[in-house]
C-alpha atoms as a PDB file:
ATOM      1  CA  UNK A   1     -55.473  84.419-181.426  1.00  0.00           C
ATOM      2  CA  UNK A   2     -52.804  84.960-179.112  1.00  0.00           C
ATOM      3  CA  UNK A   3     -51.203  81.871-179.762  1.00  0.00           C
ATOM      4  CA  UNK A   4     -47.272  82.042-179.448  1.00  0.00           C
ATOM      5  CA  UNK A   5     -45.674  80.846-182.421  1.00  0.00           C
ATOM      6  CA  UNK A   6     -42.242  79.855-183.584  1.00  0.00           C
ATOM      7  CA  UNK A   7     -41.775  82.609-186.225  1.00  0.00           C
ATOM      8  CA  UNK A   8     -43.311  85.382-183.260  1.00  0.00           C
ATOM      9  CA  UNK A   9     -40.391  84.018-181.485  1.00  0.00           C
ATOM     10  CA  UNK A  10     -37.680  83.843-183.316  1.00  0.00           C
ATOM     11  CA  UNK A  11     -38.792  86.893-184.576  1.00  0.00           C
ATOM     12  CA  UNK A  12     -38.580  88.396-181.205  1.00  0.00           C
ATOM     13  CA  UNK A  13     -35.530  87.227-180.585  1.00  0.00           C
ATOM     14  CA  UNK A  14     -33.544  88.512-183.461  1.00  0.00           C
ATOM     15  CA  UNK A  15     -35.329  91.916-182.626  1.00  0.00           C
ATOM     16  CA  UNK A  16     -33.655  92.197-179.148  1.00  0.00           C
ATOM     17  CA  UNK A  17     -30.342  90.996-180.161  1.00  0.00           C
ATOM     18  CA  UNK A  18     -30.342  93.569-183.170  1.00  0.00           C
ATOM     19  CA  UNK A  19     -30.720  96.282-179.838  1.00  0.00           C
ATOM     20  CA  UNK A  20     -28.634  94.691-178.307  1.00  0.00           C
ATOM     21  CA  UNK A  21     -25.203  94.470-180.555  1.00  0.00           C
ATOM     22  CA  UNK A  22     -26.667  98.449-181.831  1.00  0.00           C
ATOM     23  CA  UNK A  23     -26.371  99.542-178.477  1.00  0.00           C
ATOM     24  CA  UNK A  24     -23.221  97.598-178.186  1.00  0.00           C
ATOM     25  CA  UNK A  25     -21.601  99.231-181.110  1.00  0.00           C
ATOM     26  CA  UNK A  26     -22.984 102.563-180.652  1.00  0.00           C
ATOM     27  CA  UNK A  27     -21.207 102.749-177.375  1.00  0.00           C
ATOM     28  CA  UNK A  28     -18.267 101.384-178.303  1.00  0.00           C
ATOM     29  CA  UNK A  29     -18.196 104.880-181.368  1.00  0.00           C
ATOM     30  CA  UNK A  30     -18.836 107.071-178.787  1.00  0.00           C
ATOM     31  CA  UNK A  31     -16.113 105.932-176.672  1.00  0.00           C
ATOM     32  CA  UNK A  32     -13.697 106.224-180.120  1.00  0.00           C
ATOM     33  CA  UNK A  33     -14.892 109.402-180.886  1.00  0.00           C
ATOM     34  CA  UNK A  34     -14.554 110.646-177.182  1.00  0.00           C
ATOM     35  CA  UNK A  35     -11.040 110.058-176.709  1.00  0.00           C
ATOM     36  CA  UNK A  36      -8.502 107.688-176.301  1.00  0.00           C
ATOM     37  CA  UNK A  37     -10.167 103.773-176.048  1.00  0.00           C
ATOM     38  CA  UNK A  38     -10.950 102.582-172.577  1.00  0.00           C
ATOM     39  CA  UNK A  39      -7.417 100.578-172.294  1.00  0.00           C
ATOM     40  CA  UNK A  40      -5.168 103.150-173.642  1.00  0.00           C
ATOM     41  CA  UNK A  41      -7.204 105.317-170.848  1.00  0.00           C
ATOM     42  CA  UNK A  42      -6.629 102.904-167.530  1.00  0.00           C
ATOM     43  CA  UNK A  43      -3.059 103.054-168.869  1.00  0.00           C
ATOM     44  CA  UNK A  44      -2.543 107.019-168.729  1.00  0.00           C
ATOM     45  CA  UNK A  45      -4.225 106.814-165.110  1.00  0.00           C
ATOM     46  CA  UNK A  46      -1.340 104.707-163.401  1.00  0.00           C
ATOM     47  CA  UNK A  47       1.217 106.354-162.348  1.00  0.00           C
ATOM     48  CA  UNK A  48       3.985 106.758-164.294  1.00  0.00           C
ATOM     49  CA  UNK A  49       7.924 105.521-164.005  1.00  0.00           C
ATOM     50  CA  UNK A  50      10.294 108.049-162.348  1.00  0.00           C
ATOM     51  CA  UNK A  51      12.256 109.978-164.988  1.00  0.00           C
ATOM     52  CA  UNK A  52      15.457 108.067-165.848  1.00  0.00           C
ATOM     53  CA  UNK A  53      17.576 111.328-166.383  1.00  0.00           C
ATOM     54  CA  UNK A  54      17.634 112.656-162.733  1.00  0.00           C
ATOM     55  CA  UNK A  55      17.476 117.076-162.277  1.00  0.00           C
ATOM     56  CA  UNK A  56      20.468 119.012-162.275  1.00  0.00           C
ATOM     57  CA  UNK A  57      20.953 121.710-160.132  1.00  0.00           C
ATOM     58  CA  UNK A  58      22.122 124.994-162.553  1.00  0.00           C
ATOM     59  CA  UNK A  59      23.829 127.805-162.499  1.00  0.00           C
ATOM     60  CA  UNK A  60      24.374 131.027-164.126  1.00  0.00           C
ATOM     61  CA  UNK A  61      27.735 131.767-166.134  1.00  0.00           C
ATOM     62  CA  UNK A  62      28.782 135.539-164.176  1.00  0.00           C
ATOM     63  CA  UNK A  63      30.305 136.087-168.133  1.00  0.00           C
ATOM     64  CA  UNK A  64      27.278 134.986-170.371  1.00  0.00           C
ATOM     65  CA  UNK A  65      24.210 135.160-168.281  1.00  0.00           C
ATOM     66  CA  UNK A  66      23.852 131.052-169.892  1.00  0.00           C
ATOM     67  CA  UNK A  67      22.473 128.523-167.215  1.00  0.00           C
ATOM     68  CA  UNK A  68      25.136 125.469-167.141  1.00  0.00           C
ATOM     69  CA  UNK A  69      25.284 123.092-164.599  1.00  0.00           C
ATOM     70  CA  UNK A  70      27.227 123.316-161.142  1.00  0.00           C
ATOM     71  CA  UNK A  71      28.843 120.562-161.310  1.00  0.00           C
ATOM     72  CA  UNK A  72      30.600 120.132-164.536  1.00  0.00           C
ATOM     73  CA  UNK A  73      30.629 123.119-166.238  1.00  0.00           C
ATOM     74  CA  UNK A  74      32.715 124.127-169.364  1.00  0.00           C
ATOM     75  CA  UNK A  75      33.965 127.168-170.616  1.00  0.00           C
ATOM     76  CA  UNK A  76      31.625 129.528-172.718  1.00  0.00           C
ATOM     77  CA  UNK A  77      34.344 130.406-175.139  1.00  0.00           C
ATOM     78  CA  UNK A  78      34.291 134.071-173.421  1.00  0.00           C
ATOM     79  CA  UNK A  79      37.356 135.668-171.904  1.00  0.00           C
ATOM     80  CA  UNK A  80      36.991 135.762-168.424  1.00  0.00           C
ATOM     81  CA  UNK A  81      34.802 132.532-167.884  1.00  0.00           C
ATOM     82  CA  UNK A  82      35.373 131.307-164.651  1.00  0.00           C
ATOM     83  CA  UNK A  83      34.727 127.206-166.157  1.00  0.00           C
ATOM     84  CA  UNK A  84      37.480 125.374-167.346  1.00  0.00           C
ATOM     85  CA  UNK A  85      37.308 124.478-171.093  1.00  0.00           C
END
């Protein structure tokens, strides 16, 4: 009667792998649908290169009121603007 037989097992078997690979692929939506995937994730976490373009310190034109650099300014095109052009 309670006699294990070969189509009770296979048929148990192909039940838990059907939950299995569901849950597999229903976590791997979720994870889509959340956000970024898992690798593109890790990635953003690291911390990232220094900038290649270093800060400049700025200053403003007396003339214009325009922030230009302090070293390396040019001319505003305004008379009396202390850069050279």
């Amino acid at each position: 009667m309670l006699g294990l037989s070969l189509g009770k097992l296979l048929f148990t078997i192909i039940v838990v792998a059907a939950v299995f690979f569901g849950w597999k692929w229903l976590s791997r939506m979720q994870a889509v649908r959340g956000g970024a995937p898992r690798r593109v994730r890790e990635k953003a976490d690291r911390p990232s290169a220094p900038p290649a373009v270093e800060a400049v310190d700025m200053v403003a034109c007396p003339v214009c009121g325009d922030y230009v650099p302090a070293k390396g300014a040019r001319s505003c095109g305004r008379s009396g603007c202390p850069y050279p052009g």
